[in-house]
C-alpha atoms as a PDB file:
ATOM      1  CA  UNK A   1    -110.055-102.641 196.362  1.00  0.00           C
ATOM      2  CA  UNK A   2    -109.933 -99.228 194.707  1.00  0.00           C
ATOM      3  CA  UNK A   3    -106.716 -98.585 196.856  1.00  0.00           C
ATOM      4  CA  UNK A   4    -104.673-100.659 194.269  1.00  0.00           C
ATOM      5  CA  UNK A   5    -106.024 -98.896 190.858  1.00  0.00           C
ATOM      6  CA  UNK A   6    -103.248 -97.086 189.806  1.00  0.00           C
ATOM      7  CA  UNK A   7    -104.310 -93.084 189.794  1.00  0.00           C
ATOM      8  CA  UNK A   8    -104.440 -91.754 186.135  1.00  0.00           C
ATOM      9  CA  UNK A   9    -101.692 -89.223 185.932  1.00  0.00           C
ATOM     10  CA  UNK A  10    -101.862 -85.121 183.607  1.00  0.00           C
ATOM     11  CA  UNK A  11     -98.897 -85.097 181.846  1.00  0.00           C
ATOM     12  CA  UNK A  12     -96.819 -82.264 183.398  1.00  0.00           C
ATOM     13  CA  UNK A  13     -97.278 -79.392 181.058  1.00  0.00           C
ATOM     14  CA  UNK A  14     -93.644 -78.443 179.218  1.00  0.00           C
ATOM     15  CA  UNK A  15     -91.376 -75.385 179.369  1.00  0.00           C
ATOM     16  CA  UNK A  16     -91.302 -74.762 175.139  1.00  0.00           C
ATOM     17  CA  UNK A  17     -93.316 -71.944 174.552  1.00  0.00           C
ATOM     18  CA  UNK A  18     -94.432 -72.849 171.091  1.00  0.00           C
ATOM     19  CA  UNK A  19     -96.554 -75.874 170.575  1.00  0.00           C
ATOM     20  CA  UNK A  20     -96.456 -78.085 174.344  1.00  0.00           C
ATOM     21  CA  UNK A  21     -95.744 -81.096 172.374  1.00  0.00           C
ATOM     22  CA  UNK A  22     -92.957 -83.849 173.567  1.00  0.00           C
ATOM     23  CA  UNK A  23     -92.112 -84.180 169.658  1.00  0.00           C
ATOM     24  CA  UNK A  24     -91.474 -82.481 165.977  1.00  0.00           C
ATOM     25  CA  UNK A  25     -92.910 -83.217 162.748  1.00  0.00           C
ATOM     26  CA  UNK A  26     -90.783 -84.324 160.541  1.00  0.00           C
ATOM     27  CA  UNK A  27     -90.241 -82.233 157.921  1.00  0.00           C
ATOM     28  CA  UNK A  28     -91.512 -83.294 154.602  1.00  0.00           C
ATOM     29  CA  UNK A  29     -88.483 -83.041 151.390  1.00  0.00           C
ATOM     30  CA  UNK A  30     -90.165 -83.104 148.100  1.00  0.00           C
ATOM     31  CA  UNK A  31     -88.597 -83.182 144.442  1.00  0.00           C
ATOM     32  CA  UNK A  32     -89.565 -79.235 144.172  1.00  0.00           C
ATOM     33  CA  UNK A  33     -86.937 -78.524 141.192  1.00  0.00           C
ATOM     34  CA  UNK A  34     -87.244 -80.439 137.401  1.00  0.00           C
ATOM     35  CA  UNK A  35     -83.952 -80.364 136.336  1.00  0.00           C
ATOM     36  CA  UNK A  36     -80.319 -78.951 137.971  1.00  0.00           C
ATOM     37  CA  UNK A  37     -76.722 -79.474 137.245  1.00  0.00           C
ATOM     38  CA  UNK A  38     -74.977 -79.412 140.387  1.00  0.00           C
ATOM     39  CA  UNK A  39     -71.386 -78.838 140.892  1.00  0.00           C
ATOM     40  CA  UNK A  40     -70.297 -80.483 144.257  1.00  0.00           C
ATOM     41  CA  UNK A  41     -66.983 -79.244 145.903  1.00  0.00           C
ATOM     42  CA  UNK A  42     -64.830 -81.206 148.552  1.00  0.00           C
ATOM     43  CA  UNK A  43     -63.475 -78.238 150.337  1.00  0.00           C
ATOM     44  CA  UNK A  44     -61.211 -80.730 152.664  1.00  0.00           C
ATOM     45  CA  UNK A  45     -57.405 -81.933 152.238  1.00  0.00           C
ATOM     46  CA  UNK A  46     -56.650 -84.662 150.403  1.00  0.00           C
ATOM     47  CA  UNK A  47     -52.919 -84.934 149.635  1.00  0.00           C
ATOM     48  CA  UNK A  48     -49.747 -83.402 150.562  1.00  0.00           C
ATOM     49  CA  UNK A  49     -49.821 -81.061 147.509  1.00  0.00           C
ATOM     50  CA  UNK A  50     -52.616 -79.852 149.571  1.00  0.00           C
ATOM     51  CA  UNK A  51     -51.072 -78.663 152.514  1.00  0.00           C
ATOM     52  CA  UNK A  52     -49.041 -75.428 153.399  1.00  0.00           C
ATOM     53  CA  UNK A  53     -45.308 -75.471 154.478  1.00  0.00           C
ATOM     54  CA  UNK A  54     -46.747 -75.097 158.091  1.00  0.00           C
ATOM     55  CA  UNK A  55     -49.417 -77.906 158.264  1.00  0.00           C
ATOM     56  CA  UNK A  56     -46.324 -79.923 156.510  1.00  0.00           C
ATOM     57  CA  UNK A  57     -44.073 -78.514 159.630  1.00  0.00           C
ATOM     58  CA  UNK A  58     -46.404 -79.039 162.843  1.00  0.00           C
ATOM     59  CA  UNK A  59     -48.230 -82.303 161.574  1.00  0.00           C
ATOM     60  CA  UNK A  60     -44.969 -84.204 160.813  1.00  0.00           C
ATOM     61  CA  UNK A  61     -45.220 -87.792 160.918  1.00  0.00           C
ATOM     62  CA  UNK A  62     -48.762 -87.558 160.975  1.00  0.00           C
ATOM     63  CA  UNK A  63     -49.258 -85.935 157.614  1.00  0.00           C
ATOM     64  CA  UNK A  64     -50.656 -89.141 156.061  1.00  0.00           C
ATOM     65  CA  UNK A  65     -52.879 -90.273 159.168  1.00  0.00           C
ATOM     66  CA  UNK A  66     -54.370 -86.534 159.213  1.00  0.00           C
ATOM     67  CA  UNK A  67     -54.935 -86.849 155.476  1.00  0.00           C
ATOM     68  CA  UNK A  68     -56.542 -90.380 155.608  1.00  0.00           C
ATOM     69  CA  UNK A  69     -59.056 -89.008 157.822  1.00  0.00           C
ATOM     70  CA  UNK A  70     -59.742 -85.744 155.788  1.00  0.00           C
ATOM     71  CA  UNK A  71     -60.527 -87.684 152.678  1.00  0.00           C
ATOM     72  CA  UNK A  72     -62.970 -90.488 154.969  1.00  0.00           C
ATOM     73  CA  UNK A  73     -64.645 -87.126 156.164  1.00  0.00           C
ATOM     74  CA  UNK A  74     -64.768 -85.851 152.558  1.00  0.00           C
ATOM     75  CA  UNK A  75     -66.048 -88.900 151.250  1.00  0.00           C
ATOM     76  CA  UNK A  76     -68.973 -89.036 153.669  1.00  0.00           C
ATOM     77  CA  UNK A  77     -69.810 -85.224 153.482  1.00  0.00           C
ATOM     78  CA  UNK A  78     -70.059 -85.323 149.324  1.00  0.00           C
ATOM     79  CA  UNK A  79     -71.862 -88.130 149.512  1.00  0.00           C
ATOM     80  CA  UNK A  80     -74.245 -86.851 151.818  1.00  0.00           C
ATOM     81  CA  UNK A  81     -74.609 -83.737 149.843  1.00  0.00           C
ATOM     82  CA  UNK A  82     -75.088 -85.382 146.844  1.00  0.00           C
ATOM     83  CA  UNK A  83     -78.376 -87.879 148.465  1.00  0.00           C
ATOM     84  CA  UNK A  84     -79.810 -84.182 149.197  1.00  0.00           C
ATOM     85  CA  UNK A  85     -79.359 -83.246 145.721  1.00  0.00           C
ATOM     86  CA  UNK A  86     -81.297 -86.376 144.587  1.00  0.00           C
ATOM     87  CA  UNK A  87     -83.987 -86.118 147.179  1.00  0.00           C
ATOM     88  CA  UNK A  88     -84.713 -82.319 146.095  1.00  0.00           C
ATOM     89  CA  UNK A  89     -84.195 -82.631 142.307  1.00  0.00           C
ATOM     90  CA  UNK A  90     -86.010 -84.497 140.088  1.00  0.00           C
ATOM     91  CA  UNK A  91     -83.738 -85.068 137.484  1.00  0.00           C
ATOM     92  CA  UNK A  92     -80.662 -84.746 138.836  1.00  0.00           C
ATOM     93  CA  UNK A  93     -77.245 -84.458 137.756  1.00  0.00           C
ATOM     94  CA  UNK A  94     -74.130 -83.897 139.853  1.00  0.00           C
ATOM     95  CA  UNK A  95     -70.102 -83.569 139.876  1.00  0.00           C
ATOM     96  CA  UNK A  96     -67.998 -83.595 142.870  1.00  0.00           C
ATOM     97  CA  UNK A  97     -64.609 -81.758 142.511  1.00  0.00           C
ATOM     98  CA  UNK A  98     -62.063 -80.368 144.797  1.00  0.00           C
ATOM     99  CA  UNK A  99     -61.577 -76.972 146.187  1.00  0.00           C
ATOM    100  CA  UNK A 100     -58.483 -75.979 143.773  1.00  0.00           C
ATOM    101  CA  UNK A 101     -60.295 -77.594 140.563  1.00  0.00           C
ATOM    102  CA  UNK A 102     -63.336 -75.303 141.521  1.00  0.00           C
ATOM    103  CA  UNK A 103     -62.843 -73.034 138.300  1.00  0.00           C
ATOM    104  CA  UNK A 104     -61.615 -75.317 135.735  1.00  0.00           C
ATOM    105  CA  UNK A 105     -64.592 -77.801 136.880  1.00  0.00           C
ATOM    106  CA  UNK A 106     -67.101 -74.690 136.465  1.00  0.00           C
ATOM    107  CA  UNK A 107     -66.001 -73.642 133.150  1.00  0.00           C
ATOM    108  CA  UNK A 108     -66.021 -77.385 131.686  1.00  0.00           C
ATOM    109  CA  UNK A 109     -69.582 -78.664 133.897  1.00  0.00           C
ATOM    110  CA  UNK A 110     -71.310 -75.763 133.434  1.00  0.00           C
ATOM    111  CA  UNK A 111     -73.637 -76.001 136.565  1.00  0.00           C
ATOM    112  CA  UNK A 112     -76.637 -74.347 137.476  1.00  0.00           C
ATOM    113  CA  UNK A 113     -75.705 -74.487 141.264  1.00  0.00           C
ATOM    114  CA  UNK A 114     -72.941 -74.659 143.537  1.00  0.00           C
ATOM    115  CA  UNK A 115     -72.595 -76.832 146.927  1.00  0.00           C
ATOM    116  CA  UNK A 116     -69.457 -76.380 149.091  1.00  0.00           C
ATOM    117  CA  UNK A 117     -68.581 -78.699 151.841  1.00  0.00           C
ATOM    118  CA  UNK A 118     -67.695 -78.400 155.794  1.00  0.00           C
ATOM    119  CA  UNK A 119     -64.043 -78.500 156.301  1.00  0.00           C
ATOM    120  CA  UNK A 120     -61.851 -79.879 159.650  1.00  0.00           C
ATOM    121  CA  UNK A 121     -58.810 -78.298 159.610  1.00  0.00           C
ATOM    122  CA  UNK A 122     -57.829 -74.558 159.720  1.00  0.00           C
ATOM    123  CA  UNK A 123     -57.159 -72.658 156.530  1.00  0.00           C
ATOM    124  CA  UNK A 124     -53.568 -71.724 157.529  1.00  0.00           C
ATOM    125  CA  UNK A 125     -52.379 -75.264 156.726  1.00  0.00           C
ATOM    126  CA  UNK A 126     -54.166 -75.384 153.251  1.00  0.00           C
ATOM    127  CA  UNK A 127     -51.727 -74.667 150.301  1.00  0.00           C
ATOM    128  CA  UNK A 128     -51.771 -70.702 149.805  1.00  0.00           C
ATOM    129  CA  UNK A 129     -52.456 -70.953 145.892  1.00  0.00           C
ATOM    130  CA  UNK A 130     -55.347 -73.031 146.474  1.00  0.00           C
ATOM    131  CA  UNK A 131     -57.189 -70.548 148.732  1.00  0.00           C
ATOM    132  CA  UNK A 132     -56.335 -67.850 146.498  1.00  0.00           C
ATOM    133  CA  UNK A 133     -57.562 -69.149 143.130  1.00  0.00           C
ATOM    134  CA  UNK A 134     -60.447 -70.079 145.211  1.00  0.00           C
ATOM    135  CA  UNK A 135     -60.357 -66.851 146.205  1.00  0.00           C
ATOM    136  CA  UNK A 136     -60.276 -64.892 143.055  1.00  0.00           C
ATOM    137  CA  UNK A 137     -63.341 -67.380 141.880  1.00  0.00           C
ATOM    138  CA  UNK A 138     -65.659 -66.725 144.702  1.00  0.00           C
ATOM    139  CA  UNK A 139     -65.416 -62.821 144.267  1.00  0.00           C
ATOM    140  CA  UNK A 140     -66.442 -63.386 140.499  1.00  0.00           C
ATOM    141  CA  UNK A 141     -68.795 -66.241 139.935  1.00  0.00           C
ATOM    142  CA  UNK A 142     -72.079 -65.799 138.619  1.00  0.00           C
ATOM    143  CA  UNK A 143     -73.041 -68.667 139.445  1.00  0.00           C
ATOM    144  CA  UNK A 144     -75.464 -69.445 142.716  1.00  0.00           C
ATOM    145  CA  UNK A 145     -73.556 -70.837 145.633  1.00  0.00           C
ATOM    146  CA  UNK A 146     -74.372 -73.029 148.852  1.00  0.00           C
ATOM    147  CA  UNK A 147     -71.391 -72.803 151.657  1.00  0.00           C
ATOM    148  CA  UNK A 148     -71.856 -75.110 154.611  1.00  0.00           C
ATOM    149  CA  UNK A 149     -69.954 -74.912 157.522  1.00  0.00           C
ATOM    150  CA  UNK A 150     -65.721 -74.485 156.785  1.00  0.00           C
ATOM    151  CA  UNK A 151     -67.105 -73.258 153.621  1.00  0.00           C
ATOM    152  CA  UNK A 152     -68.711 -70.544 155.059  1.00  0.00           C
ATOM    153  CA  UNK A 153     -65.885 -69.515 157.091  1.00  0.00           C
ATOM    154  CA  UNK A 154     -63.697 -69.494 154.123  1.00  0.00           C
ATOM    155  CA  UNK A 155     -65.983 -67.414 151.613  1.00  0.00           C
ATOM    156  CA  UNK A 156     -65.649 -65.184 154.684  1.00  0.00           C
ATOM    157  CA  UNK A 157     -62.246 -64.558 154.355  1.00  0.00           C
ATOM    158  CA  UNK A 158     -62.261 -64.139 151.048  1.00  0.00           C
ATOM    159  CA  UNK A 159     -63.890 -61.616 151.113  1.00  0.00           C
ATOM    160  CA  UNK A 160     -61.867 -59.937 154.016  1.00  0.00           C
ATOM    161  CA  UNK A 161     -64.013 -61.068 157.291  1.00  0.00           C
ATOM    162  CA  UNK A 162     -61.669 -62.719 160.015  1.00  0.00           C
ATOM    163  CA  UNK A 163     -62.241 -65.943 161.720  1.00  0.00           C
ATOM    164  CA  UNK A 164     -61.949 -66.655 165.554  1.00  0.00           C
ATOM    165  CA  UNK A 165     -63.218 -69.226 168.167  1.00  0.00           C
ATOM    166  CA  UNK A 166     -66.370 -69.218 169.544  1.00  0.00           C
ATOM    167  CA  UNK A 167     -64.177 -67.697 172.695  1.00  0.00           C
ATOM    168  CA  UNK A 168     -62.753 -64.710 170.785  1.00  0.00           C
ATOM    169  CA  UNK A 169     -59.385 -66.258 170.021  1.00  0.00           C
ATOM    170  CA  UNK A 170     -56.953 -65.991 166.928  1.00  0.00           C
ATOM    171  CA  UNK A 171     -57.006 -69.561 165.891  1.00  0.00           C
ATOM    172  CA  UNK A 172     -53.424 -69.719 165.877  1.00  0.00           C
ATOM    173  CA  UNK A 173     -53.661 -69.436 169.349  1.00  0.00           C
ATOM    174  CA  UNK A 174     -56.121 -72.241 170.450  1.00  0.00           C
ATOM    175  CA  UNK A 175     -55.750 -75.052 167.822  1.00  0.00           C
ATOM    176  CA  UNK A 176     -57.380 -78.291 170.297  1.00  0.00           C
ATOM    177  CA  UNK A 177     -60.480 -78.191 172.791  1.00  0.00           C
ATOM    178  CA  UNK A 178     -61.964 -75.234 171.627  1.00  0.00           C
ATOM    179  CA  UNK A 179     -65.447 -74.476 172.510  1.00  0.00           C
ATOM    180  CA  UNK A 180     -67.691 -76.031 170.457  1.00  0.00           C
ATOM    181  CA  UNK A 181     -71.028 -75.976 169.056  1.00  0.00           C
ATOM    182  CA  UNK A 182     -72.498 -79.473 168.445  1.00  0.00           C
ATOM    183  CA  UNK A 183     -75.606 -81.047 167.611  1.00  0.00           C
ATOM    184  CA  UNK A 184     -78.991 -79.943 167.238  1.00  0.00           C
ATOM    185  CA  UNK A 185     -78.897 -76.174 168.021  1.00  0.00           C
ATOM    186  CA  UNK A 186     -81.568 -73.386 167.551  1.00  0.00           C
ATOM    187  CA  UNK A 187     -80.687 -69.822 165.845  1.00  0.00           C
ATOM    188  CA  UNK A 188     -83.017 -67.174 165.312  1.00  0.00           C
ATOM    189  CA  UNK A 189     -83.901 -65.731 161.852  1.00  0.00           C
ATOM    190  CA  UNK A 190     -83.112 -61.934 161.639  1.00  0.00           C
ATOM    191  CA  UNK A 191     -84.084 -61.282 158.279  1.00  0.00           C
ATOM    192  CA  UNK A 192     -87.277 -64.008 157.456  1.00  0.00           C
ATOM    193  CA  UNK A 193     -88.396 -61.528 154.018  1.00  0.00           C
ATOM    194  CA  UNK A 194     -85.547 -63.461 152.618  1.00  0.00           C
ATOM    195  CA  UNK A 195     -86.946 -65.241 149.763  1.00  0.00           C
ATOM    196  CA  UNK A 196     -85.260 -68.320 150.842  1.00  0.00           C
ATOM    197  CA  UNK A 197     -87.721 -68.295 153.985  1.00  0.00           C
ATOM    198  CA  UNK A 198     -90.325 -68.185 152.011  1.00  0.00           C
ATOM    199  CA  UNK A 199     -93.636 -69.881 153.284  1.00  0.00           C
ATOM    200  CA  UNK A 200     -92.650 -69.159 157.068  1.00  0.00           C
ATOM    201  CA  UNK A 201     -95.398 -66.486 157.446  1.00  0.00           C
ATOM    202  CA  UNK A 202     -98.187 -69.070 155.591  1.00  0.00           C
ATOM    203  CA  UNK A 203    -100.075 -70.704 158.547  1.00  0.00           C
ATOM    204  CA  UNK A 204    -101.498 -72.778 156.400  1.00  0.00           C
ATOM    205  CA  UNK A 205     -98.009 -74.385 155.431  1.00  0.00           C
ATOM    206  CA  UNK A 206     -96.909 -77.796 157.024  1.00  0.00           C
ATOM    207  CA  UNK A 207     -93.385 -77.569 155.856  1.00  0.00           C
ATOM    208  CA  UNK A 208     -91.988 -75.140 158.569  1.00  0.00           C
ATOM    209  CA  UNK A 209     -92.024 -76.465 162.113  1.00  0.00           C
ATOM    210  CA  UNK A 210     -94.390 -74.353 164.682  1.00  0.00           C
ATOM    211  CA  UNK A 211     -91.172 -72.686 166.114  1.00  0.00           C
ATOM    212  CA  UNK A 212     -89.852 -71.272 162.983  1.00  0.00           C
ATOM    213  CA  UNK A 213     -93.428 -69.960 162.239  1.00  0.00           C
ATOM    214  CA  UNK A 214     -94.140 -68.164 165.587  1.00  0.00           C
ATOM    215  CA  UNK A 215     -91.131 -67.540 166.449  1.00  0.00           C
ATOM    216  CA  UNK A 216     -88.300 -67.232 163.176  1.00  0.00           C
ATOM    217  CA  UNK A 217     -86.532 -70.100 165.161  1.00  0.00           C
ATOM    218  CA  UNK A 218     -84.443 -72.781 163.247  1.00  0.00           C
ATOM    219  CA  UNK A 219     -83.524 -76.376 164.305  1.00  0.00           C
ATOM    220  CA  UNK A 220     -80.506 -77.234 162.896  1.00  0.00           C
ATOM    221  CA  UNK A 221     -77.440 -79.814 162.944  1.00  0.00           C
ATOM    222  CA  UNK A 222     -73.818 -77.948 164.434  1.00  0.00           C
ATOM    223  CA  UNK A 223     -70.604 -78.870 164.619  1.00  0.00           C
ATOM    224  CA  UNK A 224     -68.360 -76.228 164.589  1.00  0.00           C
ATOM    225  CA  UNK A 225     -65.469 -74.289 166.558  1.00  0.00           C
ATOM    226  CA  UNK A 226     -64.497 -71.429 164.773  1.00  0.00           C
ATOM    227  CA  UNK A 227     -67.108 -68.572 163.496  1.00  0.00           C
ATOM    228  CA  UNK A 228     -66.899 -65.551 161.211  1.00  0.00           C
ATOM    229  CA  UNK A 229     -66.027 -62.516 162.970  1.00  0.00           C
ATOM    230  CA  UNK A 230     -68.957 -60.102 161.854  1.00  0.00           C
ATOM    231  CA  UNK A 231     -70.303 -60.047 158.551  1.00  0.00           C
ATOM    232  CA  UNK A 232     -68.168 -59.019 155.352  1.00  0.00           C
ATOM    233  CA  UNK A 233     -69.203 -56.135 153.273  1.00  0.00           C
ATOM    234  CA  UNK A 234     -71.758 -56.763 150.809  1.00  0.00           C
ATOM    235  CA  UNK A 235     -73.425 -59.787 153.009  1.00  0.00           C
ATOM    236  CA  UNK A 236     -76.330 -59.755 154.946  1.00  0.00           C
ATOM    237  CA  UNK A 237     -76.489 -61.632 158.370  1.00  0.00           C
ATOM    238  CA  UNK A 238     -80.080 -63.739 157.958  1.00  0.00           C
ATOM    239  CA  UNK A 239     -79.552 -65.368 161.143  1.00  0.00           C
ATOM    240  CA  UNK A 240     -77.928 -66.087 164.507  1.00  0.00           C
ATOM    241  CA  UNK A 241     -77.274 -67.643 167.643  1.00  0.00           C
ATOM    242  CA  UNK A 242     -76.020 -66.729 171.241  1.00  0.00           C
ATOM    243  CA  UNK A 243     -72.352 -68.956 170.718  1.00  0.00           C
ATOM    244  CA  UNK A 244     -72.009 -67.545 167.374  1.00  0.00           C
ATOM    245  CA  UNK A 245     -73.726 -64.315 165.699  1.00  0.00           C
ATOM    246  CA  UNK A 246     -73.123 -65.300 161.933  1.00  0.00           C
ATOM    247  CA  UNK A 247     -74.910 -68.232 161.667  1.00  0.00           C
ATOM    248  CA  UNK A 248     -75.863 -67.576 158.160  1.00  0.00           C
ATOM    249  CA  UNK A 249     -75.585 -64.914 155.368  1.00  0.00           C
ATOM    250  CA  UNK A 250     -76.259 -63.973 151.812  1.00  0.00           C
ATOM    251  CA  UNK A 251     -74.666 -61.781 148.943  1.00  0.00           C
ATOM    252  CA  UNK A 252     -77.237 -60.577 146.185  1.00  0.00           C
ATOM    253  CA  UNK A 253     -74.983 -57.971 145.123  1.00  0.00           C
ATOM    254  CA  UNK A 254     -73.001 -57.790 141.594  1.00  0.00           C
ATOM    255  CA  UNK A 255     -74.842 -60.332 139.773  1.00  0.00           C
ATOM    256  CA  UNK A 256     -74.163 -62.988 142.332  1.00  0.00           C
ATOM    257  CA  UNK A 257     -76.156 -64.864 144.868  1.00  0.00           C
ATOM    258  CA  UNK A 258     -73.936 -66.714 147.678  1.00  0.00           C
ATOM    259  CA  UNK A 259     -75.445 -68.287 150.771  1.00  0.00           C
ATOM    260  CA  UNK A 260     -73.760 -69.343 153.673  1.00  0.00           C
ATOM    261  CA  UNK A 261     -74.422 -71.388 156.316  1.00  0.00           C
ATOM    262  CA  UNK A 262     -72.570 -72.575 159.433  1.00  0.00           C
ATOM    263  CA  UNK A 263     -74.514 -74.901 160.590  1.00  0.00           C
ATOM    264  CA  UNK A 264     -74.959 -78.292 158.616  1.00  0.00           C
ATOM    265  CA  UNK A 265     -77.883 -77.672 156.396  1.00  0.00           C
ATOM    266  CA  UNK A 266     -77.669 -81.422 154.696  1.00  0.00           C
ATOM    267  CA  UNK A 267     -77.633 -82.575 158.298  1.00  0.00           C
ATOM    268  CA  UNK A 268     -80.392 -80.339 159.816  1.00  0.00           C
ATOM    269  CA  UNK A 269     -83.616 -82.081 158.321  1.00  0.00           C
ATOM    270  CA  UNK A 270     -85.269 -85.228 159.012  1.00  0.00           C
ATOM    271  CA  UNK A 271     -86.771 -87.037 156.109  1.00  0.00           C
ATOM    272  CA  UNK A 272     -90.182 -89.047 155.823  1.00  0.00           C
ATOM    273  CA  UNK A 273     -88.369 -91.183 153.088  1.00  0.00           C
ATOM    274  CA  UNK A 274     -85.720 -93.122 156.181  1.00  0.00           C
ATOM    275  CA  UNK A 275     -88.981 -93.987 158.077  1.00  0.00           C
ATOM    276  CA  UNK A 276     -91.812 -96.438 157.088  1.00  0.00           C
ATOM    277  CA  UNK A 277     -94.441 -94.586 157.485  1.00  0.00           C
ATOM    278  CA  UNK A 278     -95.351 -90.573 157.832  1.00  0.00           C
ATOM    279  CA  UNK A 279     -95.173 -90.527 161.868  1.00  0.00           C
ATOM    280  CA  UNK A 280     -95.543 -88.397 164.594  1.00  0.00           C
ATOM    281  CA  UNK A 281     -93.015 -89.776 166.984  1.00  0.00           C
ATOM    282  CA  UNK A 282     -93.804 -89.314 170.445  1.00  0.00           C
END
């Protein structure tokens, strides 16, 4: 008879060094901040008069098919930007504008912050005058800035850092089926007295997962296939990964405060608000 009870089984133990569970808390996104104006900026293409003479050349007939999907992408990116502005701020209040109107917008919203999109395409085949307004605004704002992703990359250059493939390359010289990262990655904090890690050395803090508290490890959302080569003058690399060293950096120099990210920082959280109830999911 006792033949057929079925044995009770030890779950094996797991291989993650940090807290043996099979699951993460979700992380919990509270209004911290009354009141912020934020200025929101598509950094994709949108129209022709976007474009340089060479994305006009190799794209050809598929100018407008290339453009419809930019400005889908751009749509859902702002959009998902601006429901992390809401969830974060509790009275909220938000413009979205594209790359070239970046310093007009400024002068005319007045915001307290700055959020830049990802991108999809490579900056060569942006119009020229576009990246170097941008250019010339970036290098003087006063104003606090957010980069995600392509945004990162192209504060980067403008302020003289070069961008490659994960592999090394000249971008130029692999445009398709580059190596990629994608989806939830981990990078390692190199510099957690940053004030924006602030909290990760409180034990008594439920906001930061167990890995980022032992360990200055980050679980975030990728999708990317070019990086910043090094980090430009003036910056400081806060953290990194093994695919790509500049995963994220800061400039508290001059009166300005930029922060860049390559990985997807609106993408890289869950929140308790999607879900029914506060869970533990198994």
């Amino acid at each position: 008879m006792f033949d057929a009870v079925v044995k009770s089984t030890v779950s094996e133990e797991l291989p993650f060094p940090y807290n043996k569970r099979s699951y993460c808390r979700y992380e919990p996104i509270e209004k911290a901040i009354g009141h912020a104006r934020v200025l929101i900026v598509n950094s994709l293409l949108r129209y022709e008069s976007d474009l340089s003479e060479l994305a006009i050349r190799e794209w050809g007939e598929g100018v407008k098919s290339k453009l419809a999907f930019e400005r889908k992408v751009s749509g859902m990116a702002c959009d998902n930007i601006a429901q992390n502005v809401k969830r974060l701020v509790r009275n909220p209040k938000s413009l979205t504008v594209h790359l070239s109107e970046i310093a007009d917008a400024v002068e005319d919203y007045n915001p307290d912050a700055i959020v830049m999109s990802g991108t999809f395409s490579d900056f060569d085949y942006y119009n020229p005058e576009h990246l170097a307004r941008f250019g010339e605004f970036i290098r003087s704002t006063k104003i606090p800035v957010l980069a995600i992703c392509g945004s990162h990359q192209l504060v980067g250059t403008s302020f003289g850092a070069e961008l490659k493939t994960l592999d090394g390359l000249k971008l130029y010289e692999k445009r398709d089926d580059r190596l990629v990262e994608y989806q939830y990655r981990f990078v390692k904090i190199v510099n957690p007295q940053d004030p924006i890690f602030l909290g990760i050395d409180d034990q008594m803090s439920g906001v930061w997962q167990d890995y980022t508290k032992e360990d200055d490890i980050l679980r975030v959302w990728q999708n990317h296939g070019v990086q910043v080569e090094g980090v430009p003058e003036e910056f400081e690399l806060l953290a990194t990964s093994y695919l790509c060293r500049n995963q994220m950096m800061v400039k508290r120099s001059e009166g300005q405060l930029i922060y860049c990210v390559q990985f997807h920082l609106e993408k890289s959280f869950e929140d308790w608000s999607k879900n029914p109830t506060r869970w533990e999911h198994p």
